[in-house]
PDB file of N, CA and C in Angstrom:
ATOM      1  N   UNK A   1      89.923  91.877  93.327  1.00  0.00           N
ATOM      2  CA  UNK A   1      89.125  93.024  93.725  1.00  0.00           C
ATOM      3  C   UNK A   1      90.004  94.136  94.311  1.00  0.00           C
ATOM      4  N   UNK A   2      91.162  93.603  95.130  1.00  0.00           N
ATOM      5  CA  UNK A   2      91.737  94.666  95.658  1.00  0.00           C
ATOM      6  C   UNK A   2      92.472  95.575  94.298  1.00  0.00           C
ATOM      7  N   UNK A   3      93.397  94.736  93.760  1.00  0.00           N
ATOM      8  CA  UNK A   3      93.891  95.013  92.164  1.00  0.00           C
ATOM      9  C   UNK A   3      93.104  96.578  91.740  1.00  0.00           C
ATOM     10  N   UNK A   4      92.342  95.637  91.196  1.00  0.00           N
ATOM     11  CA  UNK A   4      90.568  96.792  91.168  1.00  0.00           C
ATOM     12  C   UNK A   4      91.038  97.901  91.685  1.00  0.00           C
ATOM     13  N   UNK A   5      90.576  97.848  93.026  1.00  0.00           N
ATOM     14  CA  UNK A   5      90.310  99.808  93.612  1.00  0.00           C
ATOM     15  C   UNK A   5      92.086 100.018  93.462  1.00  0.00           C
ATOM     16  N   UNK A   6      93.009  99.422  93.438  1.00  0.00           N
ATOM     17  CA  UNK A   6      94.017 100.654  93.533  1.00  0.00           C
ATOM     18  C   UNK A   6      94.557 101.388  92.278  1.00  0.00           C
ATOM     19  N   UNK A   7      94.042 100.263  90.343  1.00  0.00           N
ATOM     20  CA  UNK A   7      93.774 100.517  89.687  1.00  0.00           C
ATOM     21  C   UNK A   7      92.949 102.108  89.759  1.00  0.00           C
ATOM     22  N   UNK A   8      91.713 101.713  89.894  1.00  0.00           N
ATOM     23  CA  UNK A   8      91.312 102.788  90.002  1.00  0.00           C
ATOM     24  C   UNK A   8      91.609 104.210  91.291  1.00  0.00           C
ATOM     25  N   UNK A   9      91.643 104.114  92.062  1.00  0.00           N
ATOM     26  CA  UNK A   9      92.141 105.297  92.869  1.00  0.00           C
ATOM     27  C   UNK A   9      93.749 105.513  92.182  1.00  0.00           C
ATOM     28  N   UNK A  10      94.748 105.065  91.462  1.00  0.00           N
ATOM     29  CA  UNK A  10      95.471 105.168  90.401  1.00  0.00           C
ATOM     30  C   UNK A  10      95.474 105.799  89.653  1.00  0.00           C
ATOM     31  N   UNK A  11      93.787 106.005  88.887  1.00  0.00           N
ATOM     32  CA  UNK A  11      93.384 106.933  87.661  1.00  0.00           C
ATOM     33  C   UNK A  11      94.335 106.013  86.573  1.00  0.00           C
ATOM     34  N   UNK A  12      94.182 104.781  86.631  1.00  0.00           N
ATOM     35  CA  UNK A  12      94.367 103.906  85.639  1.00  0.00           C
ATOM     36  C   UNK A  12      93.360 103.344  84.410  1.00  0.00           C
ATOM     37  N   UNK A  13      94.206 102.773  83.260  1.00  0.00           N
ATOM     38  CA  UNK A  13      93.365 102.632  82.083  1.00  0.00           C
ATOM     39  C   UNK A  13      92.647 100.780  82.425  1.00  0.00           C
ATOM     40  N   UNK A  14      91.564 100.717  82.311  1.00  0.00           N
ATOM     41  CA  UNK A  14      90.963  99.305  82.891  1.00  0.00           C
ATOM     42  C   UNK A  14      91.399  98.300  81.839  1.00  0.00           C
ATOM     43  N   UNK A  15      91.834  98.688  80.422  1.00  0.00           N
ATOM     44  CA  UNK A  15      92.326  97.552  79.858  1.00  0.00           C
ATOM     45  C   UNK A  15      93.648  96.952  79.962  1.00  0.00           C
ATOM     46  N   UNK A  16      94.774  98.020  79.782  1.00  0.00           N
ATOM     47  CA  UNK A  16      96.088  97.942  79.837  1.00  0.00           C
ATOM     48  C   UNK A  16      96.895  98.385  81.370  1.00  0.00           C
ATOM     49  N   UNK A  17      96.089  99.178  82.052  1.00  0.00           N
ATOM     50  CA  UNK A  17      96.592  99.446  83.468  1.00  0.00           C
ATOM     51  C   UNK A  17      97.584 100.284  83.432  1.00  0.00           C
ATOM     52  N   UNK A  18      97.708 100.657  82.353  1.00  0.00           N
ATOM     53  CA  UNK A  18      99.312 101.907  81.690  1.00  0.00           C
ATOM     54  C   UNK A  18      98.930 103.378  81.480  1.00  0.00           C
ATOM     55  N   UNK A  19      98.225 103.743  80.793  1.00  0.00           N
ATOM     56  CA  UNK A  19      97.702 104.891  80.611  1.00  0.00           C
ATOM     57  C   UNK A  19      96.491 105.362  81.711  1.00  0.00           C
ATOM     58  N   UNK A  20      96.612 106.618  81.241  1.00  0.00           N
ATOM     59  CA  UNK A  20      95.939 107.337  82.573  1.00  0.00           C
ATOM     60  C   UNK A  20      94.179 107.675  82.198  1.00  0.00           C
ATOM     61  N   UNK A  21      92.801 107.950  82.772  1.00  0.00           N
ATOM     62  CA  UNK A  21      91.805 107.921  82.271  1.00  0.00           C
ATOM     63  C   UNK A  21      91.531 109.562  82.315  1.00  0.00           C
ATOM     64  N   UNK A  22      92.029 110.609  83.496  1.00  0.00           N
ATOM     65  CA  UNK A  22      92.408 111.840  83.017  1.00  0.00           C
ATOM     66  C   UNK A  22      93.218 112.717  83.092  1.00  0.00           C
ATOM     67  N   UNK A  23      93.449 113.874  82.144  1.00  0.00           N
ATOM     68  CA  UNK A  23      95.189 114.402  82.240  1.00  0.00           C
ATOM     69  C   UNK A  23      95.332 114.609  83.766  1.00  0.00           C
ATOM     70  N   UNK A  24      94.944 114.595  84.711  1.00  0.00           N
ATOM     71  CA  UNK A  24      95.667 115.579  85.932  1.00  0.00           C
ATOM     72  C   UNK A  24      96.370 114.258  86.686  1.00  0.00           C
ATOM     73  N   UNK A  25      97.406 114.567  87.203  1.00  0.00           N
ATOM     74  CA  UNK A  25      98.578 113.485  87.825  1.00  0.00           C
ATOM     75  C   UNK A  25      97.677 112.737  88.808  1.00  0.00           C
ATOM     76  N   UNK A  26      97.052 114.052  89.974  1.00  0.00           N
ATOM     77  CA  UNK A  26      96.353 113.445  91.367  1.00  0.00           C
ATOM     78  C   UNK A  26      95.236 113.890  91.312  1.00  0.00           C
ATOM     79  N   UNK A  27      94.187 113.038  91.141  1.00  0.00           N
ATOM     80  CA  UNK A  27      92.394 113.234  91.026  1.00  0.00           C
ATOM     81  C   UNK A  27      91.964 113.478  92.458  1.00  0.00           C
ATOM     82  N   UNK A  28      92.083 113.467  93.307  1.00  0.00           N
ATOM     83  CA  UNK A  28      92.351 113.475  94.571  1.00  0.00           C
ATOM     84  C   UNK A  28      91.909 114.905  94.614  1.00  0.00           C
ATOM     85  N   UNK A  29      92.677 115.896  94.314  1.00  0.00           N
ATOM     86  CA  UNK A  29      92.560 117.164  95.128  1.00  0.00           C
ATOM     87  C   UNK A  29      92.616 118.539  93.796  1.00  0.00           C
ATOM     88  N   UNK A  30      91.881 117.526  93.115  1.00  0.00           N
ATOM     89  CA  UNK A  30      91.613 118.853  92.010  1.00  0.00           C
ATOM     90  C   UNK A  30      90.516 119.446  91.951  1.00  0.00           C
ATOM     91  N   UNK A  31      90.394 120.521  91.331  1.00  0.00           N
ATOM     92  CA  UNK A  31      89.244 121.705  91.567  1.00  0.00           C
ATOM     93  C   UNK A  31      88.486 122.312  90.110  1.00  0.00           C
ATOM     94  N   UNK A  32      87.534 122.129  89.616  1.00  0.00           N
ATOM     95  CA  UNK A  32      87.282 122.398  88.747  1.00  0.00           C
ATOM     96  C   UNK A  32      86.317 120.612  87.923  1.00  0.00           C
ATOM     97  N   UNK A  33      86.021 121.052  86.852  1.00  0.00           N
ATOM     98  CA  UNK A  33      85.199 120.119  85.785  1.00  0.00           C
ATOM     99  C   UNK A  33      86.817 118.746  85.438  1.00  0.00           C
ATOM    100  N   UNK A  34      86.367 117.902  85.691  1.00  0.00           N
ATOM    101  CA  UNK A  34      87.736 117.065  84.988  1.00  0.00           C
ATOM    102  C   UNK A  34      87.813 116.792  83.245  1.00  0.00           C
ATOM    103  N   UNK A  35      89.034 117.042  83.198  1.00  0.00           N
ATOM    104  CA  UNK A  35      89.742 117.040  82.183  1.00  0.00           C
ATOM    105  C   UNK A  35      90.085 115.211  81.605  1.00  0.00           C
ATOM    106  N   UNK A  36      88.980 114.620  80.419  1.00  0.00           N
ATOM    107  CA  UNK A  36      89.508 113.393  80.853  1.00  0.00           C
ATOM    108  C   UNK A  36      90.203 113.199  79.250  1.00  0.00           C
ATOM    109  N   UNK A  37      91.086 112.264  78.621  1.00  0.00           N
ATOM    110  CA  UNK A  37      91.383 111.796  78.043  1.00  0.00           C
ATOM    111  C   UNK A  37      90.506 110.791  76.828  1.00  0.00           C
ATOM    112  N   UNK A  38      90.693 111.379  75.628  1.00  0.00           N
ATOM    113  CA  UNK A  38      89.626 110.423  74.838  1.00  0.00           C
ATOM    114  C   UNK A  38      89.435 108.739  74.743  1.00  0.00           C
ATOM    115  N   UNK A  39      90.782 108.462  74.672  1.00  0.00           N
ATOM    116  CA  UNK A  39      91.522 107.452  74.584  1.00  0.00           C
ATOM    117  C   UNK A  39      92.752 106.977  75.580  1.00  0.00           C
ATOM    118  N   UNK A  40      93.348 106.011  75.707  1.00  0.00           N
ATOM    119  CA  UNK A  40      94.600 105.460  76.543  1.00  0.00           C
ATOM    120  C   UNK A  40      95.309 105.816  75.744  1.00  0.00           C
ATOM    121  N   UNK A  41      96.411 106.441  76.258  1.00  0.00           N
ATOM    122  CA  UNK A  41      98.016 106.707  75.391  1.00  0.00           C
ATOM    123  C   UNK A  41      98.340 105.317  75.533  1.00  0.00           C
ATOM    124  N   UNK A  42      98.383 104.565  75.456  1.00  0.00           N
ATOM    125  CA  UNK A  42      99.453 103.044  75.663  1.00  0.00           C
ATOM    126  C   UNK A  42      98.276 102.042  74.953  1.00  0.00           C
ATOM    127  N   UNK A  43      97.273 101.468  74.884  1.00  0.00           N
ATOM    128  CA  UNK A  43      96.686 100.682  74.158  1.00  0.00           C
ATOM    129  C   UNK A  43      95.491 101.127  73.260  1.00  0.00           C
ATOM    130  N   UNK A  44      95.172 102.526  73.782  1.00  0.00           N
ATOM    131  CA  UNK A  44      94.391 103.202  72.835  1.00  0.00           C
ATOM    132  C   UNK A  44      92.563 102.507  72.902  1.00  0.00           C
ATOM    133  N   UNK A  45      92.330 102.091  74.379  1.00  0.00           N
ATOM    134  CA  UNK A  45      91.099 101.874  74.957  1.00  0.00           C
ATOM    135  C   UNK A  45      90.909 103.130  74.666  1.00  0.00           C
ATOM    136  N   UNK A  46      89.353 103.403  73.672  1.00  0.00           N
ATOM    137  CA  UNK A  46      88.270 104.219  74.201  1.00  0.00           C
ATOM    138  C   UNK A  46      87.225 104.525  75.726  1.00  0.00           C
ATOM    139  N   UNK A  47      87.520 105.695  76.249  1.00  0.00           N
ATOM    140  CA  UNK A  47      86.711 105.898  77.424  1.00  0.00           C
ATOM    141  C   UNK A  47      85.338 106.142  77.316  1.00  0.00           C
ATOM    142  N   UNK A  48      85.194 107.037  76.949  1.00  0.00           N
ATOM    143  CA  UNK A  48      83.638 107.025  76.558  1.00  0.00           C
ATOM    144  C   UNK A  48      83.091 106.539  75.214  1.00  0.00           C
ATOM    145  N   UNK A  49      82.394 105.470  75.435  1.00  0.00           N
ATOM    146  CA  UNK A  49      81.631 104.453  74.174  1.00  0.00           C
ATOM    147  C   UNK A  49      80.828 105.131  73.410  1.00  0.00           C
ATOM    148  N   UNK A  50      79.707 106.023  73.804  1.00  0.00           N
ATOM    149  CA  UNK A  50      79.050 106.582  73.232  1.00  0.00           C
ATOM    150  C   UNK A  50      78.405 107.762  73.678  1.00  0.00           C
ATOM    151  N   UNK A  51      77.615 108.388  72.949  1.00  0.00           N
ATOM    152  CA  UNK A  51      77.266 109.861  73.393  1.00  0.00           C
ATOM    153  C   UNK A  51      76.472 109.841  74.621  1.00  0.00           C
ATOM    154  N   UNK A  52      76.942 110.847  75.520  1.00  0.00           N
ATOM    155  CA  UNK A  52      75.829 110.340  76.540  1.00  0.00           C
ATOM    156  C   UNK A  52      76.312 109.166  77.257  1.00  0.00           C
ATOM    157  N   UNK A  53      77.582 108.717  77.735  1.00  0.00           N
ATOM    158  CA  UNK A  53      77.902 107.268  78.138  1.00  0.00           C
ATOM    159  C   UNK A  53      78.495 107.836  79.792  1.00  0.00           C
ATOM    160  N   UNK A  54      78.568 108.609  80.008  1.00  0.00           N
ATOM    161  CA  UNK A  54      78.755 109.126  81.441  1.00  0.00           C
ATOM    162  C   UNK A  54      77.170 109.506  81.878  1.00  0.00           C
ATOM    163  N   UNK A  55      76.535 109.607  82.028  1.00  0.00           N
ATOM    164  CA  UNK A  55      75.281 109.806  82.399  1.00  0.00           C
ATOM    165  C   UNK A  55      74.926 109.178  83.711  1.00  0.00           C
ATOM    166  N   UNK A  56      75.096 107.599  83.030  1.00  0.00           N
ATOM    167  CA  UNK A  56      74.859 106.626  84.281  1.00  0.00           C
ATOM    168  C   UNK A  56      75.720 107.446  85.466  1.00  0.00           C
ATOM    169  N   UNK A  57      76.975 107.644  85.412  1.00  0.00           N
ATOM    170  CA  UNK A  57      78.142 108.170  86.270  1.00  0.00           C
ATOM    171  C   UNK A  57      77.270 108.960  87.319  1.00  0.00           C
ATOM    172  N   UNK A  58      76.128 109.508  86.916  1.00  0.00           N
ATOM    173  CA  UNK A  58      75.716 110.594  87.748  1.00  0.00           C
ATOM    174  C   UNK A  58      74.954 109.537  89.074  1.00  0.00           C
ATOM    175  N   UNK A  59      74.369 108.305  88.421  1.00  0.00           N
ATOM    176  CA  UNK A  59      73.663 107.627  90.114  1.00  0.00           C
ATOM    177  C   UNK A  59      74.926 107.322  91.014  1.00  0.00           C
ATOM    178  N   UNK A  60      76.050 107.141  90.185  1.00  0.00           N
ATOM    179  CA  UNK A  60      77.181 106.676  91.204  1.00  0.00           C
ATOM    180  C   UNK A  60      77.563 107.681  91.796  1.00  0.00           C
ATOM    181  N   UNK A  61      77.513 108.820  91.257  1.00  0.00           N
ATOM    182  CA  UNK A  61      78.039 110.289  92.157  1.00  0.00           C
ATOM    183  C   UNK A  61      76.689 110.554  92.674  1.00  0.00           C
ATOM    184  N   UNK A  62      75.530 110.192  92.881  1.00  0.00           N
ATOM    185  CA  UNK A  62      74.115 110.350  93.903  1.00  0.00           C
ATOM    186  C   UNK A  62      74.830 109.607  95.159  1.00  0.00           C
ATOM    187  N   UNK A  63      75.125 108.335  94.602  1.00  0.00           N
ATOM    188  CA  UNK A  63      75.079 107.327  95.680  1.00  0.00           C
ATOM    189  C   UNK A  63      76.494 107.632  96.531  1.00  0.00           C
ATOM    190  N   UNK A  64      77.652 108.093  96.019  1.00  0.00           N
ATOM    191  CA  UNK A  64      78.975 108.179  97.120  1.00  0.00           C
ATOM    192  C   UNK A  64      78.506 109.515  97.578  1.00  0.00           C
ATOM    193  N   UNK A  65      77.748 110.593  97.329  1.00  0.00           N
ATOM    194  CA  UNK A  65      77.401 111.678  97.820  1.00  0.00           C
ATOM    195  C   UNK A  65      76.141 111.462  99.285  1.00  0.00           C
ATOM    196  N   UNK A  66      75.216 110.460  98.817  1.00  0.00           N
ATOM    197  CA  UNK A  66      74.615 110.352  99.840  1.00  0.00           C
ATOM    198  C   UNK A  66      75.569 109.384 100.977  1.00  0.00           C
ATOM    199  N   UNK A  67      76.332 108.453 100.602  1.00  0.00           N
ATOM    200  CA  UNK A  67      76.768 107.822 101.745  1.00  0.00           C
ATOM    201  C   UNK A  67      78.086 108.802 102.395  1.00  0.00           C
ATOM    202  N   UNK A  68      78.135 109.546 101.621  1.00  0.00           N
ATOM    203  CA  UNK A  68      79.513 110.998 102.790  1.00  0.00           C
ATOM    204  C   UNK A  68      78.475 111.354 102.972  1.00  0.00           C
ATOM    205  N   UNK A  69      77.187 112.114 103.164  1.00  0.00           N
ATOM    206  CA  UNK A  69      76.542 112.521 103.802  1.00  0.00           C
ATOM    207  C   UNK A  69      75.691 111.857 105.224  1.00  0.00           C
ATOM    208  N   UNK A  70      75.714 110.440 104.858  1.00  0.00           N
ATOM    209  CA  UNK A  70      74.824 110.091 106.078  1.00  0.00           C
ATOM    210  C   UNK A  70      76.254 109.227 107.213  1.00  0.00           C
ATOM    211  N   UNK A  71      77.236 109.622 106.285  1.00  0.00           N
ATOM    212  CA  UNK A  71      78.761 109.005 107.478  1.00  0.00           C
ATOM    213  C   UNK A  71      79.256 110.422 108.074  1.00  0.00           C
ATOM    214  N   UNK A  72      78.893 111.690 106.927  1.00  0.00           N
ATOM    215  CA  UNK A  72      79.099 113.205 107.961  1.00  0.00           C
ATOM    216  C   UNK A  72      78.096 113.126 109.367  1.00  0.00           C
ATOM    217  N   UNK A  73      77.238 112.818 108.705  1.00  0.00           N
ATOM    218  CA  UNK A  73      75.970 112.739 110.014  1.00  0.00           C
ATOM    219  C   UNK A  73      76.146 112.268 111.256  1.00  0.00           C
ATOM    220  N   UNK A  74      76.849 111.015 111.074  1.00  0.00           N
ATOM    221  CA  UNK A  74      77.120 110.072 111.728  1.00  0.00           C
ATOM    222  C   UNK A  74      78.220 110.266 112.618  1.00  0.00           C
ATOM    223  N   UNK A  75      79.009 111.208 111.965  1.00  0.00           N
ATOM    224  CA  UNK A  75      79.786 111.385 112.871  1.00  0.00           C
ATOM    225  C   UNK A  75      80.007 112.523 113.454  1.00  0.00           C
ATOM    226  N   UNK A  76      79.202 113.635 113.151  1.00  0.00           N
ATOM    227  CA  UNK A  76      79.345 114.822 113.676  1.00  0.00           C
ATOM    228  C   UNK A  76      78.022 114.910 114.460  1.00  0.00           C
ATOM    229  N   UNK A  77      77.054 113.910 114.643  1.00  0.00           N
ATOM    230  CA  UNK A  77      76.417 113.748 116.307  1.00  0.00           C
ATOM    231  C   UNK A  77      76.454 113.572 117.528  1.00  0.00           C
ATOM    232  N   UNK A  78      77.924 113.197 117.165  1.00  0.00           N
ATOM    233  CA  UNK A  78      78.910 112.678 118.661  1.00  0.00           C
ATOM    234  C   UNK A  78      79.216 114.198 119.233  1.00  0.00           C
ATOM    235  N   UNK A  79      79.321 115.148 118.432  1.00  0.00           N
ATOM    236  CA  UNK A  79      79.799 116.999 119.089  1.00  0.00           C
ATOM    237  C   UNK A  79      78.682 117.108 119.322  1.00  0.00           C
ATOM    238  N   UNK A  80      77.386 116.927 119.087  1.00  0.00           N
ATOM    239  CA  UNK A  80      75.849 117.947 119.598  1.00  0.00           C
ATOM    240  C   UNK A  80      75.222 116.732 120.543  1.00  0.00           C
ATOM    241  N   UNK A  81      74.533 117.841 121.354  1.00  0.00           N
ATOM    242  CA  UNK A  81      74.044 116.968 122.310  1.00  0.00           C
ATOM    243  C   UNK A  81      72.545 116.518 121.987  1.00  0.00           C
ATOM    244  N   UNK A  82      71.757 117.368 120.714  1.00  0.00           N
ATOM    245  CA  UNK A  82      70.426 117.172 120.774  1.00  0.00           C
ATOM    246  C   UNK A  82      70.422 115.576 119.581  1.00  0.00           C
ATOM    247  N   UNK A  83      69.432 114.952 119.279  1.00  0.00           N
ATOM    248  CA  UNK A  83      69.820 113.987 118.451  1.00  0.00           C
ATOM    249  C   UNK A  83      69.672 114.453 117.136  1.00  0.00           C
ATOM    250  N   UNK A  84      69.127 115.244 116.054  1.00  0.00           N
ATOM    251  CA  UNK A  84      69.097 116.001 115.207  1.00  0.00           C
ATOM    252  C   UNK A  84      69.063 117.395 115.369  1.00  0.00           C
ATOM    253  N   UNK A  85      70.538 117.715 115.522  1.00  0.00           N
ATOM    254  CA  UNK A  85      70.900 119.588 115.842  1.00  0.00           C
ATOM    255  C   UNK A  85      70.657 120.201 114.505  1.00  0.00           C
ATOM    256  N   UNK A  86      70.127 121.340 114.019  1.00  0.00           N
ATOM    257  CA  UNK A  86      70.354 121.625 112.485  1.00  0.00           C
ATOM    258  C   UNK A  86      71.388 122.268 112.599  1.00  0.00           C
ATOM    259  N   UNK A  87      72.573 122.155 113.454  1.00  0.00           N
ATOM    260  CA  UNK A  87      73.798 122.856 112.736  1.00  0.00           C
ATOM    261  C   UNK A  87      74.567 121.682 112.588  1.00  0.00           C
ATOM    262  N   UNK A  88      74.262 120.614 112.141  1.00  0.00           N
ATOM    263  CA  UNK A  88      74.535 119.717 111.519  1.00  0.00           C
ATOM    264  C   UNK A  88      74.143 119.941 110.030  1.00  0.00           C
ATOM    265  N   UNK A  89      73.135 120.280 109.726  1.00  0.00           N
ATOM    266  CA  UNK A  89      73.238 120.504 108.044  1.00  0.00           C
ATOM    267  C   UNK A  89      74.108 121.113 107.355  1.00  0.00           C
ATOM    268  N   UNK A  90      75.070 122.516 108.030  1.00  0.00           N
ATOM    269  CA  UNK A  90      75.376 123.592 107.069  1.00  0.00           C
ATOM    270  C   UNK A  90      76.886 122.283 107.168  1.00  0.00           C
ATOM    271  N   UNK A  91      77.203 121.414 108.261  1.00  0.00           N
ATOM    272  CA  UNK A  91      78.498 120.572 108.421  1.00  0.00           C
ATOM    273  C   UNK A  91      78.510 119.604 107.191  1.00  0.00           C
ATOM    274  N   UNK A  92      76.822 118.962 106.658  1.00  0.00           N
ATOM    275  CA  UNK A  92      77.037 118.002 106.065  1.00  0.00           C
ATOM    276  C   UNK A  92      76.982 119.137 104.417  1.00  0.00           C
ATOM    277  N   UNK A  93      76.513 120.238 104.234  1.00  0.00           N
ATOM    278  CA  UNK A  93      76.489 120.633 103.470  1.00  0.00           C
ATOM    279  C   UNK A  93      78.149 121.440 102.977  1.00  0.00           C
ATOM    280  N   UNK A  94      78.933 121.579 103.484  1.00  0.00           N
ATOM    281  CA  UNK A  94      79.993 121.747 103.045  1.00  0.00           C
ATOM    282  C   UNK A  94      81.076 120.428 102.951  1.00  0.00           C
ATOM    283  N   UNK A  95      80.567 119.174 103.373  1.00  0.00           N
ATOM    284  CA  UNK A  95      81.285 118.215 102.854  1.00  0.00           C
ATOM    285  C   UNK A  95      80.928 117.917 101.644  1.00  0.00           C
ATOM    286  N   UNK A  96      79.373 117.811 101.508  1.00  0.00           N
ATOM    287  CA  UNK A  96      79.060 117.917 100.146  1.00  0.00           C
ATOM    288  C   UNK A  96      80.083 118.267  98.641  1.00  0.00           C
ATOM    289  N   UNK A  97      79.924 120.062  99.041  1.00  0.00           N
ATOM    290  CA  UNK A  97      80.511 120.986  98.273  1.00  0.00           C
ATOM    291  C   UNK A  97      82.255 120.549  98.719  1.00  0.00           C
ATOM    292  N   UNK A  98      82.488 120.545  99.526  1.00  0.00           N
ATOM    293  CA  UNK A  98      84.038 119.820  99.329  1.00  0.00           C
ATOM    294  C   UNK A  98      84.843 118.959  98.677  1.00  0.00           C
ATOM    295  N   UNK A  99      83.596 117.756  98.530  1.00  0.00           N
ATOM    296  CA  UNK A  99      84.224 116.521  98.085  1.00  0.00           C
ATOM    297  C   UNK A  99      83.441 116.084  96.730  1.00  0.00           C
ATOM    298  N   UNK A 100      82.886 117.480  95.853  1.00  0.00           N
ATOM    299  CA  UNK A 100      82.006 117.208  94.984  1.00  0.00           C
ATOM    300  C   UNK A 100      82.841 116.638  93.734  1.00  0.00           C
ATOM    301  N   UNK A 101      84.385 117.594  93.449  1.00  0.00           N
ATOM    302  CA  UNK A 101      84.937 117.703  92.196  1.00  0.00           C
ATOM    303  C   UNK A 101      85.988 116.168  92.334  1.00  0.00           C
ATOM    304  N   UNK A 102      85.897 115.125  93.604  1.00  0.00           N
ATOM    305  CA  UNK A 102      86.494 114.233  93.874  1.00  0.00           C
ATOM    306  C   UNK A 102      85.682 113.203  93.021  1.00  0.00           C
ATOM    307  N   UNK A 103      84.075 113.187  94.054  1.00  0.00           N
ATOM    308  CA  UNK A 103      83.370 112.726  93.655  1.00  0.00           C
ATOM    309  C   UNK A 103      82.816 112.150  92.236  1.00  0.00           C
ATOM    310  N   UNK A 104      82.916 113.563  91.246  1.00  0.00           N
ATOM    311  CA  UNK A 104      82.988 113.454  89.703  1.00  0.00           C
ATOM    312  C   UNK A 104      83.603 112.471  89.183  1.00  0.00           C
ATOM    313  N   UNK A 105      84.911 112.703  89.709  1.00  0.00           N
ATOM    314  CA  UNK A 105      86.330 112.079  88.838  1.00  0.00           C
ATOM    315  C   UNK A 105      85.401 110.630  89.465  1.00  0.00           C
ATOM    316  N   UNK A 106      85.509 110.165  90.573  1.00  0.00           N
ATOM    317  CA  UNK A 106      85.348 108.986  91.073  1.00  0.00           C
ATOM    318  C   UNK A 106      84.307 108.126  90.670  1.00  0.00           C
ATOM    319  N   UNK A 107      83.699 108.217  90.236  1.00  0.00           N
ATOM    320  CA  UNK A 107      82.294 107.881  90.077  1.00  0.00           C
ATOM    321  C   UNK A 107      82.257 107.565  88.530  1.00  0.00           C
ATOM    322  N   UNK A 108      82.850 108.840  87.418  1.00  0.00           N
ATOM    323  CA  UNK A 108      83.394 108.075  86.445  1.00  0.00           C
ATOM    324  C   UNK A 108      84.174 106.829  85.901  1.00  0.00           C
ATOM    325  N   UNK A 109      85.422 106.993  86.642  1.00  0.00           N
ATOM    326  CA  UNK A 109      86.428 105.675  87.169  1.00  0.00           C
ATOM    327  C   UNK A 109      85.667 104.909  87.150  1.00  0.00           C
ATOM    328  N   UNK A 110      84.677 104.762  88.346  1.00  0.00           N
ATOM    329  CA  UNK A 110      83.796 103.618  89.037  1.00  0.00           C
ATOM    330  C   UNK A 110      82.949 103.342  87.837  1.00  0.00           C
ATOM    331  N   UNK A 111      82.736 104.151  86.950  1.00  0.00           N
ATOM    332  CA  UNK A 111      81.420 103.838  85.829  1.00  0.00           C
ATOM    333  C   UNK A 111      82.014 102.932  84.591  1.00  0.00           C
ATOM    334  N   UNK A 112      83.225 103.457  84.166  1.00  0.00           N
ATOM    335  CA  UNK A 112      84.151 102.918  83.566  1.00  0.00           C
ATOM    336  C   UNK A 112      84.747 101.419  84.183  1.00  0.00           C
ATOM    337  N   UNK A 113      84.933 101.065  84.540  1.00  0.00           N
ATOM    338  CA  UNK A 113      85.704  99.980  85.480  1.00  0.00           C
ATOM    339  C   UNK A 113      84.189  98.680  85.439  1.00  0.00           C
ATOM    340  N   UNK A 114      82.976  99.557  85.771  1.00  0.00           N
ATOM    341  CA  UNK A 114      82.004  98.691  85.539  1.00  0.00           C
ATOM    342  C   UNK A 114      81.280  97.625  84.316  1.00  0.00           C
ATOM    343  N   UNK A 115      81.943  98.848  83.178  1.00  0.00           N
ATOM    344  CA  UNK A 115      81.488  98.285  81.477  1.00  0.00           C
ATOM    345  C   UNK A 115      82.819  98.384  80.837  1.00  0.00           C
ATOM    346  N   UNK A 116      83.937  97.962  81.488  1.00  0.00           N
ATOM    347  CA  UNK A 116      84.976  97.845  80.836  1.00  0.00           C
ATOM    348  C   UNK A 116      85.171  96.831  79.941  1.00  0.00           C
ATOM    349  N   UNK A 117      84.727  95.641  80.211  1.00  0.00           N
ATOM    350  CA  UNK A 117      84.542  94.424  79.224  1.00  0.00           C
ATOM    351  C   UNK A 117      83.299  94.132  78.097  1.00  0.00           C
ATOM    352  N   UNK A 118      82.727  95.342  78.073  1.00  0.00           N
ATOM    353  CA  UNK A 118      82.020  95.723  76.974  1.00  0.00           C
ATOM    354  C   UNK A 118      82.298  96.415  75.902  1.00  0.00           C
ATOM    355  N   UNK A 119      82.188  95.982  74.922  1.00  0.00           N
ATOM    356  CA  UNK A 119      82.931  96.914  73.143  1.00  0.00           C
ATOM    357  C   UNK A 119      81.889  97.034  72.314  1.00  0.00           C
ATOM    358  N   UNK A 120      82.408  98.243  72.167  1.00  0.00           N
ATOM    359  CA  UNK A 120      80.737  98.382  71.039  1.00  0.00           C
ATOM    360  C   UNK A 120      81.259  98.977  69.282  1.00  0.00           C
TER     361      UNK A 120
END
């Protein structure tokens, strides 16, 4: 399992572990729509199976979006003294928008990594 996430936070290929899943070096801190790769340069795994095969990707980018949001929450109640301040929203709303184009990449990875031992 550990293998697993560093694979993936890697931006590694889930069959061969050699090739990359998209062109940019560090997924980490890029800006914009990701750029992914059709195939693995090194064993030539297909990434996306079929039309429409990132889709699912989107509950996994619901779900790491809501849990940075309710761990922003969580931790930026400790600065306000009331127990729900609303200047806590515009805080959780720019982590949101911060960590959205991370999120993307990640959540794909994560979608991929899930039906990797499936061939169609």
């Amino acid at each position: 399992m550990a293998n697993t996430l560093v694979h993936i936070l890697n931006n590694e290929c889930p069959n061969c572990h050699q090739g990359k899943i998209f062109d940019e070096k560090n997924i980490f801190f890029n800006i914009g729509f990701p750029k992914m790769n059709k195939s693995c340069s090194h064993c030539q795994f297909k990434f996306e199976k079929e039309p429409g095969y990132f889709f699912g990707a989107m509950y996994v980018n619901y779900g790491l979006t809501v849990a940075q949001s309710i761990a922003t929450y969580v931790i930026a109640q400790f600065f306000f003294t009331e127990t729900f301040d609303l200047r806590i929203i515009p805080i959780i709303a720019f982590v949101i928008i911060a960590m959205a184009s991370f999120n993307i990449r990640l959540s794909r990875l994560l979608w991929i990594y899930m039906f990797k031992n499936y061939s169609i």
